[in-house]
Protein backbone atom coordinates (compact mmCIF):
# COMPACT_ATOMS: atom_id res chain seq x y z
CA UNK A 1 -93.78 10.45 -140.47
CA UNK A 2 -94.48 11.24 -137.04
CA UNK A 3 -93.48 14.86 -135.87
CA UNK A 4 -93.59 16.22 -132.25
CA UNK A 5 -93.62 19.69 -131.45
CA UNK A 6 -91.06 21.63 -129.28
CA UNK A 7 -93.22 21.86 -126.11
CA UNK A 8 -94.64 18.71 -126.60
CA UNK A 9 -91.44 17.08 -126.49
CA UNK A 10 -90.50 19.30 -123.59
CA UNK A 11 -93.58 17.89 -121.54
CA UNK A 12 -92.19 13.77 -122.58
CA UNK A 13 -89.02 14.73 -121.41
CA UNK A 14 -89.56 16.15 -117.99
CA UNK A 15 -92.79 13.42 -117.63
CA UNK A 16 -89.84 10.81 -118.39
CA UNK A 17 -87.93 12.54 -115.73
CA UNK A 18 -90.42 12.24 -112.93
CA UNK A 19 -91.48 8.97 -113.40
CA UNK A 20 -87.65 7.56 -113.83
CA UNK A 21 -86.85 9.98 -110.22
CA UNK A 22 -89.81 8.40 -108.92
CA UNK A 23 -89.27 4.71 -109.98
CA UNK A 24 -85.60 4.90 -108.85
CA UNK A 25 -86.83 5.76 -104.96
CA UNK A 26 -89.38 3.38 -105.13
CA UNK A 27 -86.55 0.86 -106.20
CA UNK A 28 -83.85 2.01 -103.81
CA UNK A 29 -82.66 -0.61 -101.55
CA UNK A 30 -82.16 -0.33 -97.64
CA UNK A 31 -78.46 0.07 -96.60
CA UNK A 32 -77.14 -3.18 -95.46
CA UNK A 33 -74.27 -2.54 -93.48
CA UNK A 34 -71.19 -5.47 -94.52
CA UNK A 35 -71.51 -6.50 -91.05
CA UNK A 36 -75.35 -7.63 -90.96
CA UNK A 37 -75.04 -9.20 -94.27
CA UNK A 38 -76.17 -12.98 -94.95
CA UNK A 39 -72.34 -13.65 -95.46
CA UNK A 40 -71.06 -10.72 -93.37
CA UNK A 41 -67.55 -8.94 -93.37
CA UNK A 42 -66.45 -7.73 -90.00
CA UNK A 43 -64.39 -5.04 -91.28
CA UNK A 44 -61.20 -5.83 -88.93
CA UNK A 45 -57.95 -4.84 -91.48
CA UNK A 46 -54.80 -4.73 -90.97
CA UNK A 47 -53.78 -1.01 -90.48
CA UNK A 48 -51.65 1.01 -93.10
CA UNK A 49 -48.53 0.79 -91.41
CA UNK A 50 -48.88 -2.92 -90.92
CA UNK A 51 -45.41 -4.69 -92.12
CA UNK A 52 -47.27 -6.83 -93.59
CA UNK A 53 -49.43 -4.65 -96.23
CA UNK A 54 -46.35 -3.10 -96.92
CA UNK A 55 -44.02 -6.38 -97.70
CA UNK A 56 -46.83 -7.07 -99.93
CA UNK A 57 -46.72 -3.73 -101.85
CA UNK A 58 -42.76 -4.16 -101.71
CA UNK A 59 -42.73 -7.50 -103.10
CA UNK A 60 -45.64 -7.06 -105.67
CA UNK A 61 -44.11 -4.29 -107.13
CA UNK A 62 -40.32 -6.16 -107.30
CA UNK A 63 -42.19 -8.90 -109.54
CA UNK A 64 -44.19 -6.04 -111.66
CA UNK A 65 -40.77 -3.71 -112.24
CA UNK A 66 -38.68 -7.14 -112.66
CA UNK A 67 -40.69 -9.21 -114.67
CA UNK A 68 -43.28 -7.54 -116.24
CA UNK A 69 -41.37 -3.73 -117.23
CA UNK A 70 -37.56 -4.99 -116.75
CA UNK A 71 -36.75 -1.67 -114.75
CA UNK A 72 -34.58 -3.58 -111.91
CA UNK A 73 -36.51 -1.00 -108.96
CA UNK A 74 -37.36 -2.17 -105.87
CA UNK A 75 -39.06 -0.38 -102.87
CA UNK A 76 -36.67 -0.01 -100.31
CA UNK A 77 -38.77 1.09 -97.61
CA UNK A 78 -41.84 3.24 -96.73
CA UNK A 79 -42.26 6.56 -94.43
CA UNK A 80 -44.49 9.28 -93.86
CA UNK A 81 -46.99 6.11 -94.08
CA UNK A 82 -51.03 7.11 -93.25
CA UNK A 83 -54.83 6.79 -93.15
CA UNK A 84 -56.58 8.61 -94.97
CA UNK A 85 -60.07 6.89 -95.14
CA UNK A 86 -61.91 3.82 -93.82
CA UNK A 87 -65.02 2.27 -95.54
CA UNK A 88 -65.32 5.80 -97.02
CA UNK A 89 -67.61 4.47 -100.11
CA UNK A 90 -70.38 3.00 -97.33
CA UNK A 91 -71.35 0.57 -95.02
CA UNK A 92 -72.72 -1.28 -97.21
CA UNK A 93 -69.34 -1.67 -99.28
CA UNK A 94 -66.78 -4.16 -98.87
CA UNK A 95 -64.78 -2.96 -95.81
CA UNK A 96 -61.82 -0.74 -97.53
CA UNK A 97 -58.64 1.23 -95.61
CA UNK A 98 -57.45 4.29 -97.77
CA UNK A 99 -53.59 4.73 -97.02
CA UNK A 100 -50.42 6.88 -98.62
CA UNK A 101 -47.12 7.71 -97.90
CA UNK A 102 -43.59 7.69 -99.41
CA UNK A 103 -42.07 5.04 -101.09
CA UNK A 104 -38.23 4.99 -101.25
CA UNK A 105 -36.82 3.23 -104.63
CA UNK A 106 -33.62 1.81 -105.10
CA UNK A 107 -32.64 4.29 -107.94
CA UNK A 108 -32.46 7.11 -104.91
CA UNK A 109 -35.64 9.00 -105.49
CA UNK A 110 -38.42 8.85 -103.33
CA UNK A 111 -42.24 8.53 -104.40
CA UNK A 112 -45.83 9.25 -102.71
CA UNK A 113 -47.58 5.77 -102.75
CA UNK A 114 -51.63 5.08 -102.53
CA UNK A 115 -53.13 1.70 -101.49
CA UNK A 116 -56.15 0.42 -100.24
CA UNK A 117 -56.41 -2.47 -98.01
CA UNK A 118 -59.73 -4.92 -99.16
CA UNK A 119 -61.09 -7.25 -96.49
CA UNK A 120 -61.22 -10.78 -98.37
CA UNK A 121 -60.13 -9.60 -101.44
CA UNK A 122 -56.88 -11.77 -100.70
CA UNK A 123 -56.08 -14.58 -103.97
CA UNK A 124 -58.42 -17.40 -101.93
CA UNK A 125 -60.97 -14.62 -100.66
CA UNK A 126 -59.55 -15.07 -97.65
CA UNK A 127 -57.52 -12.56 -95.10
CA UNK A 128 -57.17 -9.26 -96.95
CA UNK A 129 -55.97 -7.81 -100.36
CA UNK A 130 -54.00 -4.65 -101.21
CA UNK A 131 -54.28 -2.53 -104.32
CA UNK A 132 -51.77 0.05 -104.48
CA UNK A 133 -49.98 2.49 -107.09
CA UNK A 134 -46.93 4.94 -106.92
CA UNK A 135 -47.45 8.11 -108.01
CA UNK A 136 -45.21 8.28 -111.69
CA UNK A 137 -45.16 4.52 -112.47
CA UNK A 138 -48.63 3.63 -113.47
CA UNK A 139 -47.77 3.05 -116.58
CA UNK A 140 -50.72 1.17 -117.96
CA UNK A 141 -52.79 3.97 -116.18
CA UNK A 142 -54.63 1.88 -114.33
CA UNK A 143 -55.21 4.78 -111.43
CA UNK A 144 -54.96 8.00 -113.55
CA UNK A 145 -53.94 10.73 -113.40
CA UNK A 146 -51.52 10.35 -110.56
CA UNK A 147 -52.80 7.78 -109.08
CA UNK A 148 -56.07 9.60 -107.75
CA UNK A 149 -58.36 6.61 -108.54
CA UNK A 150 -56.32 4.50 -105.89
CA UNK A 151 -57.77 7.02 -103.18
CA UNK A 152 -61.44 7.62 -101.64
């Protein structure tokens, strides 16, 4: 059996340290920003209060309530509707717009909505995509708790 004594281990562990903090600098990558990139992105999105983005939250969430959870709630229309980041993970990132507001449901109650608007991220990779959740009907929890992970 091999045995290793306390400050010997000590010294492998923070020699293991160093040499992983220094191989990880020596590996870091320049920042390419999305828009020099070999296939760029020019980071042009629709804003958050575009109709469009919204029909597509509006209508996406009809089919998921509908078909999918049997609910019957629609989205009857949006207010209060802002940024509240743009390419906030980097650069380097795909080109992201952070947006919430308040949703208005059919069944009279009102509900904070958070979406993101993804440049290419569209079904064809074309155009844009949108990701979105309301706040108290994420029931798979995709963006727990409250629909934090849909946010910068």
């Amino acid at each position: 059996m091999f045995r290793i004594s306390g400050l010997f281990a000590i010294f492998l562990l923070a020699a293991a340290g160093v040499i992983g903090g220094f191989c990880s600098a020596v590996s870091a990558r320049p920042l390419t920003p999305a828009e020099r990139r070999y296939f760029p992105w020019d980071g042009i999105l629709p804003e958050c209060g575009d109709p469009e983005v919204l029909e597509r939250i509006q209508s996406r969430f009809y089919d998921r309530e509908s078909e999918f959870w049997k609910t019957g709630l629609e989205i009857a229309g949006f207010e209060e509707v802002r940024e509240i980041g743009y390419r906030s993970n980097g650069l380097d990132y795909i080109p992201r717009r952070y947006c919430v507001g308040r949703a208005f449901l059919n069944d009279g109650r009102s509900r904070s909505v958070s979406y993101s608007i993804n440049k290419e991220l569209g079904i064809t990779g074309v155009g844009f995509g949108v990701e979105w959740c309301v706040a108290g009907l994420d029931r798979n929890d995709a963006y727990s708790p409250a629909c934090k992970m849909a946010q910068p």
